[in-house]
C-alpha atoms as a PDB file:
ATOM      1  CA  UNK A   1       0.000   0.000   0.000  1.00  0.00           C
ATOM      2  CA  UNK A   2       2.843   2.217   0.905  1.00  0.00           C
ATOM      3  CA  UNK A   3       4.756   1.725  -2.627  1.00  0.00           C
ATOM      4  CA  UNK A   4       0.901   2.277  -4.551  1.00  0.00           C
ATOM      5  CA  UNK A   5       1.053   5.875  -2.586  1.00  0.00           C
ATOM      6  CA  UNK A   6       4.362   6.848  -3.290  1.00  0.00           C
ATOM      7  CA  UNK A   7       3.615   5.890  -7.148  1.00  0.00           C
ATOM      8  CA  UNK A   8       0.675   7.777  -6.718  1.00  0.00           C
ATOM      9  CA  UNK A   9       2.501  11.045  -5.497  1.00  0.00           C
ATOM     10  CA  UNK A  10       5.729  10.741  -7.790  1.00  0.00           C
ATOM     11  CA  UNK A  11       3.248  10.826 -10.621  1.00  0.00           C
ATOM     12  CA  UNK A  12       0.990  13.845  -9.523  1.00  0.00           C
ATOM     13  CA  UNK A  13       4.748  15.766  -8.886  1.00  0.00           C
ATOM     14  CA  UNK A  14       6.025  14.614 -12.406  1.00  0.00           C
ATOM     15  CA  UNK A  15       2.223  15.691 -14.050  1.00  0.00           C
ATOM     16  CA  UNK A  16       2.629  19.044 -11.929  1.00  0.00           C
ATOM     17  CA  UNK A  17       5.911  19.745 -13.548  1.00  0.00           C
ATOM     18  CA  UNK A  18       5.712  18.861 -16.982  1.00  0.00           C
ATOM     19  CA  UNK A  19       5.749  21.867 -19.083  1.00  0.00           C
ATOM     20  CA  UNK A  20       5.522  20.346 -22.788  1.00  0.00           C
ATOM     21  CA  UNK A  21       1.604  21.614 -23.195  1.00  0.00           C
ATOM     22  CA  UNK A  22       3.280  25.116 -22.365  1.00  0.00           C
ATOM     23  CA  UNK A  23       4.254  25.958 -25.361  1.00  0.00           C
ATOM     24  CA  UNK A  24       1.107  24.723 -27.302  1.00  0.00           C
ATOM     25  CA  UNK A  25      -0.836  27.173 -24.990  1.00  0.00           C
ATOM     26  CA  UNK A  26       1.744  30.146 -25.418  1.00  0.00           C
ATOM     27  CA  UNK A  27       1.479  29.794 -29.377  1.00  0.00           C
ATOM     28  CA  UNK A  28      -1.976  29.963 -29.267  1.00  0.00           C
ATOM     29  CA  UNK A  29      -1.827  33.589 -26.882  1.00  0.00           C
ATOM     30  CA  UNK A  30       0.212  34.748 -29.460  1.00  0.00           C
ATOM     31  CA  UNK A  31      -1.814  34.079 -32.361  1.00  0.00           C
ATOM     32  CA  UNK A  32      -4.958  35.126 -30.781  1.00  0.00           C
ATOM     33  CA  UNK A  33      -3.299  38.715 -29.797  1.00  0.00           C
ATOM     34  CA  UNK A  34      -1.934  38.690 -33.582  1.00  0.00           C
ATOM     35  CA  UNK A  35      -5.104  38.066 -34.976  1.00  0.00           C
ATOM     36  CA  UNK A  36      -7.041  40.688 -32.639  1.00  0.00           C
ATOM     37  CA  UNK A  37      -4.590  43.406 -33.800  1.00  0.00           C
ATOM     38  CA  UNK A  38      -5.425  42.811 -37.499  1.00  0.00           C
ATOM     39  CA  UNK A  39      -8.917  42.649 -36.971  1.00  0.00           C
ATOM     40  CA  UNK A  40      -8.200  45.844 -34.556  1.00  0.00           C
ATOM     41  CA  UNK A  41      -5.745  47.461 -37.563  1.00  0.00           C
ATOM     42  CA  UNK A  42      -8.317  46.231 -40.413  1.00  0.00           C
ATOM     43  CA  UNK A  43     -10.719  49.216 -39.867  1.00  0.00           C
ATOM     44  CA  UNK A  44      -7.799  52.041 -39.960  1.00  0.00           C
ATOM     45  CA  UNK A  45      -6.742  50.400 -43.225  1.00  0.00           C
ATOM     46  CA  UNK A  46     -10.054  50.270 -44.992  1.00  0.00           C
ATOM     47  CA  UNK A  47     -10.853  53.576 -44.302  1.00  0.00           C
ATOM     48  CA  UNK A  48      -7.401  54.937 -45.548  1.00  0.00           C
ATOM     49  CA  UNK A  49      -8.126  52.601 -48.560  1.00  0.00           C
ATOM     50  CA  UNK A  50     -11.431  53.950 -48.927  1.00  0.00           C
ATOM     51  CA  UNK A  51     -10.258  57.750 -49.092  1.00  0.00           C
ATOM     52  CA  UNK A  52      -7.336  56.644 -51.387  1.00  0.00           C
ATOM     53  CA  UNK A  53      -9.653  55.379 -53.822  1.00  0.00           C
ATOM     54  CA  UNK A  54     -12.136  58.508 -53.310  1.00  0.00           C
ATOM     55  CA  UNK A  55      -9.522  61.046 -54.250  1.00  0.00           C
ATOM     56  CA  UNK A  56      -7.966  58.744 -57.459  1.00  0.00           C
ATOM     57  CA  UNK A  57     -11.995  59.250 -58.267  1.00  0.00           C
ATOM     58  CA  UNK A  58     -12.732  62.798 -57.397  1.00  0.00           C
ATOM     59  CA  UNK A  59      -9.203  63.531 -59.829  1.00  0.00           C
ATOM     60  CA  UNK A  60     -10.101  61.341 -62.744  1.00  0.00           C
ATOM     61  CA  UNK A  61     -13.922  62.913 -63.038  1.00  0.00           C
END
Protein backbone atom coordinates (compact mmCIF):
# COMPACT_ATOMS: atom_id res chain seq x y z
CA UNK A 1 0.00 0.00 0.00
CA UNK A 2 2.84 2.22 0.91
CA UNK A 3 4.76 1.73 -2.63
CA UNK A 4 0.90 2.28 -4.55
CA UNK A 5 1.05 5.88 -2.59
CA UNK A 6 4.36 6.85 -3.29
CA UNK A 7 3.62 5.89 -7.15
CA UNK A 8 0.67 7.78 -6.72
CA UNK A 9 2.50 11.05 -5.50
CA UNK A 10 5.73 10.74 -7.79
CA UNK A 11 3.25 10.83 -10.62
CA UNK A 12 0.99 13.85 -9.52
CA UNK A 13 4.75 15.77 -8.89
CA UNK A 14 6.03 14.61 -12.41
CA UNK A 15 2.22 15.69 -14.05
CA UNK A 16 2.63 19.04 -11.93
CA UNK A 17 5.91 19.74 -13.55
CA UNK A 18 5.71 18.86 -16.98
CA UNK A 19 5.75 21.87 -19.08
CA UNK A 20 5.52 20.35 -22.79
CA UNK A 21 1.60 21.61 -23.19
CA UNK A 22 3.28 25.12 -22.37
CA UNK A 23 4.25 25.96 -25.36
CA UNK A 24 1.11 24.72 -27.30
CA UNK A 25 -0.84 27.17 -24.99
CA UNK A 26 1.74 30.15 -25.42
CA UNK A 27 1.48 29.79 -29.38
CA UNK A 28 -1.98 29.96 -29.27
CA UNK A 29 -1.83 33.59 -26.88
CA UNK A 30 0.21 34.75 -29.46
CA UNK A 31 -1.81 34.08 -32.36
CA UNK A 32 -4.96 35.13 -30.78
CA UNK A 33 -3.30 38.71 -29.80
CA UNK A 34 -1.93 38.69 -33.58
CA UNK A 35 -5.10 38.07 -34.98
CA UNK A 36 -7.04 40.69 -32.64
CA UNK A 37 -4.59 43.41 -33.80
CA UNK A 38 -5.42 42.81 -37.50
CA UNK A 39 -8.92 42.65 -36.97
CA UNK A 40 -8.20 45.84 -34.56
CA UNK A 41 -5.75 47.46 -37.56
CA UNK A 42 -8.32 46.23 -40.41
CA UNK A 43 -10.72 49.22 -39.87
CA UNK A 44 -7.80 52.04 -39.96
CA UNK A 45 -6.74 50.40 -43.23
CA UNK A 46 -10.05 50.27 -44.99
CA UNK A 47 -10.85 53.58 -44.30
CA UNK A 48 -7.40 54.94 -45.55
CA UNK A 49 -8.13 52.60 -48.56
CA UNK A 50 -11.43 53.95 -48.93
CA UNK A 51 -10.26 57.75 -49.09
CA UNK A 52 -7.34 56.64 -51.39
CA UNK A 53 -9.65 55.38 -53.82
CA UNK A 54 -12.14 58.51 -53.31
CA UNK A 55 -9.52 61.05 -54.25
CA UNK A 56 -7.97 58.74 -57.46
CA UNK A 57 -11.99 59.25 -58.27
CA UNK A 58 -12.73 62.80 -57.40
CA UNK A 59 -9.20 63.53 -59.83
CA UNK A 60 -10.10 61.34 -62.74
CA UNK A 61 -13.92 62.91 -63.04
Amino acid sequence: MKSLLQYLCLKAYDQINNQEGQDLVEYALTIVLVALACVAGINNVASAINTIFSNISATLS
